[in-house]
Protein backbone atom coordinates (compact mmCIF):
# COMPACT_ATOMS: atom_id res chain seq x y z
CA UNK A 1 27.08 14.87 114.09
CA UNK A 2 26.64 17.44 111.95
CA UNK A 3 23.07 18.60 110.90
CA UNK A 4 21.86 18.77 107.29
CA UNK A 5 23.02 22.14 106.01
CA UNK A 6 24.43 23.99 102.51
CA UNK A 7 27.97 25.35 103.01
CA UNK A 8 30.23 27.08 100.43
CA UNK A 9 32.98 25.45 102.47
CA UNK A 10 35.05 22.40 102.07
CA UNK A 11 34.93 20.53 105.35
CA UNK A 12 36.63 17.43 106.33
CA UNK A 13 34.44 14.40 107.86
CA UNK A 14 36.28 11.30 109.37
CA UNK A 15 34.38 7.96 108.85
CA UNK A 16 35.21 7.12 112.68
CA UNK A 17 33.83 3.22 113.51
CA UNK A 18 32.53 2.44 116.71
CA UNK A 19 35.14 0.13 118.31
CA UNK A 20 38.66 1.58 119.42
CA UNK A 21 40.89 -0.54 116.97
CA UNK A 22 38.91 0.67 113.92
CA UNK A 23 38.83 4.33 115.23
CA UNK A 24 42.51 4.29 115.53
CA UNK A 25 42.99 3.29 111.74
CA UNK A 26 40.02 5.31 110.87
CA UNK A 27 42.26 8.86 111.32
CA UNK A 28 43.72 7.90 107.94
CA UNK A 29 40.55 8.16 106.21
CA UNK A 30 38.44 11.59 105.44
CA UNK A 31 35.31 12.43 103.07
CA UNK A 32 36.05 15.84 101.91
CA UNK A 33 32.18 17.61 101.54
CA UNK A 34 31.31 20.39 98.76
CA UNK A 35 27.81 22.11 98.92
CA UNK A 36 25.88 20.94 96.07
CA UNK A 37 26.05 22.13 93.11
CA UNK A 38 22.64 21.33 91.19
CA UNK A 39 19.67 22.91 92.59
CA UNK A 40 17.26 20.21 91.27
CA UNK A 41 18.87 17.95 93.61
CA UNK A 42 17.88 19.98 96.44
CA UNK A 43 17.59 18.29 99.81
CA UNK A 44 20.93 16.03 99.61
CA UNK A 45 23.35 17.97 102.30
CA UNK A 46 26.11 17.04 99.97
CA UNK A 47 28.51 15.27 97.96
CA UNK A 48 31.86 13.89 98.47
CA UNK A 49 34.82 12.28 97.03
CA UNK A 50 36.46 9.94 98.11
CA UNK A 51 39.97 10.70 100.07
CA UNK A 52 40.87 7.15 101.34
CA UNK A 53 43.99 5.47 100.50
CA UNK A 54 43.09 1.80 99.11
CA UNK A 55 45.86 0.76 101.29
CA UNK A 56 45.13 2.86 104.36
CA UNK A 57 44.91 -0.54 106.59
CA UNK A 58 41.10 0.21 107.52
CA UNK A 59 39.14 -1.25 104.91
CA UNK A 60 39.03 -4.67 106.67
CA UNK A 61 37.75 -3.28 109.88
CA UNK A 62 34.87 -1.08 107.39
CA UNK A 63 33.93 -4.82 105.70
CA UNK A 64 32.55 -6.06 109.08
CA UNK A 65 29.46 -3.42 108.75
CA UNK A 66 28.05 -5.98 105.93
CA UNK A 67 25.68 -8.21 107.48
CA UNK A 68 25.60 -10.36 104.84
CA UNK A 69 22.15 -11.81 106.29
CA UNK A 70 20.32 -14.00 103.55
CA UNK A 71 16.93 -13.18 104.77
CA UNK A 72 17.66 -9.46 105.18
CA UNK A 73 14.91 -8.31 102.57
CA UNK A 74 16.43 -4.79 102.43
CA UNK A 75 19.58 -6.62 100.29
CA UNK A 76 19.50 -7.49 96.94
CA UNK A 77 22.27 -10.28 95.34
CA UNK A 78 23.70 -13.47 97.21
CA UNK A 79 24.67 -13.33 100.67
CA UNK A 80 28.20 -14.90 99.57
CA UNK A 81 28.95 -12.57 96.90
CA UNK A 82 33.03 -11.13 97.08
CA UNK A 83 31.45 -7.98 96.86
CA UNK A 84 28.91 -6.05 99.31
CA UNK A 85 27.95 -2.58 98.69
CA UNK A 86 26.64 -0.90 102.08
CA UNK A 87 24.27 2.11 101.06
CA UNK A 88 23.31 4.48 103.80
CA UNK A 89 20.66 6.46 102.68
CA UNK A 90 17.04 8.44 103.13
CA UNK A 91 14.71 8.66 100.55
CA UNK A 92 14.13 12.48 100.82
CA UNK A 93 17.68 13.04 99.32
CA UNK A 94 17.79 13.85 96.14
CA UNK A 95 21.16 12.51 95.30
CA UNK A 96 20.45 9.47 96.76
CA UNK A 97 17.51 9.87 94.24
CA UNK A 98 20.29 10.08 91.30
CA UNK A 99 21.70 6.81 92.42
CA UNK A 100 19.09 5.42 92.24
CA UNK A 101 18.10 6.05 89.25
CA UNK A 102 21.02 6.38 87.68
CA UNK A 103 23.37 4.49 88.85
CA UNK A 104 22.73 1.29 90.73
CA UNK A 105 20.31 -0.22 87.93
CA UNK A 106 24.04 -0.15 85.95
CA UNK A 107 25.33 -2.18 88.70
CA UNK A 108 22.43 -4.66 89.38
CA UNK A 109 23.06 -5.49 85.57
CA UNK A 110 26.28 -5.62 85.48
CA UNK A 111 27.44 -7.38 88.76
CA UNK A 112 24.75 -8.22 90.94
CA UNK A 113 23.23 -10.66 88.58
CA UNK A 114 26.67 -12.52 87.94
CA UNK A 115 27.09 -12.75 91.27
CA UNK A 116 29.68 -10.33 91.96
CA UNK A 117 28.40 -8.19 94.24
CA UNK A 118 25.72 -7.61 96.66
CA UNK A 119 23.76 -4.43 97.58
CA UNK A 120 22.64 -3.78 101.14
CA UNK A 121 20.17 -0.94 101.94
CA UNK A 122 20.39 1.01 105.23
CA UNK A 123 17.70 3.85 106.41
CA UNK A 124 19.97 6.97 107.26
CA UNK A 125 17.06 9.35 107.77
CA UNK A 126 18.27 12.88 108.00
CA UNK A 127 15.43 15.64 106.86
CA UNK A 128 13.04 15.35 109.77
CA UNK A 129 9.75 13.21 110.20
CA UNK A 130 8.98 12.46 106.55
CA UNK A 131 12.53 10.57 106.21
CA UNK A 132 11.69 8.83 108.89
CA UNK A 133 8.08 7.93 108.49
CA UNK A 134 8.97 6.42 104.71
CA UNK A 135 11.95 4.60 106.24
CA UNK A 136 9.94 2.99 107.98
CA UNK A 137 7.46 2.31 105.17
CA UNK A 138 9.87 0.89 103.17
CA UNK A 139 11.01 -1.41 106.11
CA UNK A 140 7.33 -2.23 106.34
CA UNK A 141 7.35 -3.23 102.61
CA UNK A 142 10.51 -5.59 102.71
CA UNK A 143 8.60 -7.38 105.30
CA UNK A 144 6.46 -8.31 102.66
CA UNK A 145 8.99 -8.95 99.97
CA UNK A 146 8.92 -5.85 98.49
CA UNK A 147 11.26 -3.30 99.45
CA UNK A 148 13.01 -2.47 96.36
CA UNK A 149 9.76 -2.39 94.25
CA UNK A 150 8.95 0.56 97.07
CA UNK A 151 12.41 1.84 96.54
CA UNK A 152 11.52 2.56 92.92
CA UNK A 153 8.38 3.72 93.25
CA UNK A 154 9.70 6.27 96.20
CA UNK A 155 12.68 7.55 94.40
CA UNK A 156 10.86 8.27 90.86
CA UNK A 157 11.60 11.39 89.24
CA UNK A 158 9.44 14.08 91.10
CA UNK A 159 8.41 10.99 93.34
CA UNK A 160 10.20 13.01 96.89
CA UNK A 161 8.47 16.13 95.94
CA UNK A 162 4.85 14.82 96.53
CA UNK A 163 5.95 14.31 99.63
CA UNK A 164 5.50 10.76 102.22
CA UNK A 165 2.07 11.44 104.13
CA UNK A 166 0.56 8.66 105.00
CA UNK A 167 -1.88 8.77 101.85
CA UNK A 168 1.21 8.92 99.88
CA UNK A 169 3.29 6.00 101.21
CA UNK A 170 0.05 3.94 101.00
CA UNK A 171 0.12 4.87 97.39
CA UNK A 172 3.85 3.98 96.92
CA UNK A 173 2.63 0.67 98.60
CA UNK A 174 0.52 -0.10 96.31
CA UNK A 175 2.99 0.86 93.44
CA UNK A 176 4.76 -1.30 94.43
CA UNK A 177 2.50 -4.33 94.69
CA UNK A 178 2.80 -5.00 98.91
CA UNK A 179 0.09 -7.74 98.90
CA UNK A 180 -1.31 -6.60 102.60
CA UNK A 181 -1.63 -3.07 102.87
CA UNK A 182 -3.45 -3.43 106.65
CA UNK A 183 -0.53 -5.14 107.71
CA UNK A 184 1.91 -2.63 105.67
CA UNK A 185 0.59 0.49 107.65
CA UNK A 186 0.67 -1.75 110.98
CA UNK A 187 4.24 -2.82 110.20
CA UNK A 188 5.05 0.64 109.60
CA UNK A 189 4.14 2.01 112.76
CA UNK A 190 5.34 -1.03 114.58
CA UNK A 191 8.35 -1.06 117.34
CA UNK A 192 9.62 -2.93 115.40
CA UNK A 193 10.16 -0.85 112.27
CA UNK A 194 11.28 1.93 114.51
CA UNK A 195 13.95 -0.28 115.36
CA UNK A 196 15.56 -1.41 112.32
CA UNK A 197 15.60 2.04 111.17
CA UNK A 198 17.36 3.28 114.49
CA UNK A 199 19.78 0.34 114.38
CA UNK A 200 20.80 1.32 110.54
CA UNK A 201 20.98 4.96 111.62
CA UNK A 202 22.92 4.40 114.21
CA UNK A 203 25.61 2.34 112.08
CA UNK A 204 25.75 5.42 109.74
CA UNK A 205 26.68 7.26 112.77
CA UNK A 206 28.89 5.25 114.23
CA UNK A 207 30.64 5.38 110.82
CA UNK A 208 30.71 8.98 110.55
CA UNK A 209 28.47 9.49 107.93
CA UNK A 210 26.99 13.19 107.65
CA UNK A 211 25.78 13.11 104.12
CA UNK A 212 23.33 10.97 101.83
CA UNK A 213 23.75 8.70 99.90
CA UNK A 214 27.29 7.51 101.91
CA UNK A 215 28.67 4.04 100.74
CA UNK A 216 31.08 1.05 101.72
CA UNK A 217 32.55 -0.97 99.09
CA UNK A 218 33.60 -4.01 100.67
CA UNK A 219 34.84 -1.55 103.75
CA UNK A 220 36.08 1.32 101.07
CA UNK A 221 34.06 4.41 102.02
CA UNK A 222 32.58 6.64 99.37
CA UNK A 223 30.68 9.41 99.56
CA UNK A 224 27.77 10.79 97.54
CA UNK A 225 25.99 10.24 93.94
CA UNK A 226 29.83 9.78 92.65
CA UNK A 227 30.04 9.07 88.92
CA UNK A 228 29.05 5.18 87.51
CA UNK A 229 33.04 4.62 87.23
CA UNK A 230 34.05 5.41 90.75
CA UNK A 231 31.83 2.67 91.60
CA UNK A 232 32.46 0.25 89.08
CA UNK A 233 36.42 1.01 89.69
CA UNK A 234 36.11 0.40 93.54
CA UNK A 235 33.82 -2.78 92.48
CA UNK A 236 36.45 -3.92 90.11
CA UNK A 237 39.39 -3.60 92.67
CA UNK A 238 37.68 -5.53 96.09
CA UNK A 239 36.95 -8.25 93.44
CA UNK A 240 40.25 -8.70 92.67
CA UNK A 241 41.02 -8.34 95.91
CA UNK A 242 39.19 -11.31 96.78
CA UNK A 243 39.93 -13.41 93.86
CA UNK A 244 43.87 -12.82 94.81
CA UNK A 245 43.25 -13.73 98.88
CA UNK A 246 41.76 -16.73 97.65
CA UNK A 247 44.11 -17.87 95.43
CA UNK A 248 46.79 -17.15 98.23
CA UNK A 249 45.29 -19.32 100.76
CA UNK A 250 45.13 -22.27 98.60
């Protein structure tokens, strides 16, 4: 893989899975990079459109990467929802920042609380020890019920640029109202933080992912803080999707 970098050149990036029937289908799919354009985003590699035919044939291998786990507290929406949005991303990036902001509360509103569609967070540290120690952190606070309450608090405007010392992500902690804060820096530092965050890195990986924030839509790959209608257009679609299998196998 690739290593975090500006470039004034386009580059292609195949979203290659890990098991040899997906990574034959998988050659029909690209993200196409740019370097960023906004300077106040600074720290997001890049960002991407999407180059994927709907009907490339892969999407269905891509959909297996939800884990659809009901007591995964990094996911947000019901576990049976026709719609699961995979987000790989790391809290230093500042596009992922934009999402967050930006974005997803539009989608929470609009489709996560009718049921519709289901978010799942994965840790895709990329910019050194920082990403990695507040990955962890915010593992640490879904442990205690509350990850995305630490996923606001971290990605706040001017939140990344204070940096994620320790001092700091015991601050976001407390932000975000983690009851325990012993066990919180414990759980942080635990094994077993260290390897949910490897196991979700390594999924980005597998999939080919290079950039932050990267997305599935129910196995559609997008790439980077795309527009609120490329998302609600890609939402739209794998719920009709799903509505129309269903009605098929009736």
């Amino acid at each position: 893989m690739s290593s975090p970098q500006s470039s004034s050149r386009t580059r292609p990036v195949l979203v290659v899975a890990g098991v040899a029937v997906a990574a034959a289908l998988l050659g029909l799919v690209s993200y196409t990079a740019t370097k960023p354009a906004d300077p106040s985003a600074s720290g997001s590699p890049s960002v991407a459109e999407v180059s994927a035919d709907p009907e490339a044939g892969v999407y269905e291998q891509l959909e297996k990467y939800a884990r659809r786990d009901a007591s995964d507290g990094l996911a947000l929406g019901r576990a049976d929802a026709p719609v699961v949005l995979v987000e790989y991303a790391d809290f230093k990036c500042g596009y992922c920042g934009k999402f967050a902001r930006d974005t997803e509360p539009a989608l929470v509103e609009k489709y996560v609380e009718n049921g519709t569609l289901r978010i799942e967070w994965r840790n895709f540290p990329i910019f050194g020890e920082e990403s990695e120690a507040v990955a962890r952190a915010s593992w640490a606070a879904g442990e205690q019920g509350r990850f995305w309450q630490f996923h606001k608090a971290a990605y706040a405007e001017g939140a990344k640029e204070k940096g994620f010392g320790a001092e700091r992500l015991r601050a976001l902690a407390t932000e975000a109202g983690v009851p325990d804060l012993a066990r919180f820096a414990r759980d942080s530092e635990s094994g077993a933080a260290r390897e949910a965050v490897r196991k979700d890195q390594e999924q980005g990986y597998e999939l080919g992912a290079s950039s932050t924030p990267s997305f599935l839509v129910n196995g559609r790959p997008i790439a980077g803080a795309q527009p609120l209608e490329t998302f609600t257009e890609a939402i739209e679609a794998a719920a009709e999707k799903t509505r129309t299998s269903a009605k098929a196998g009736r």
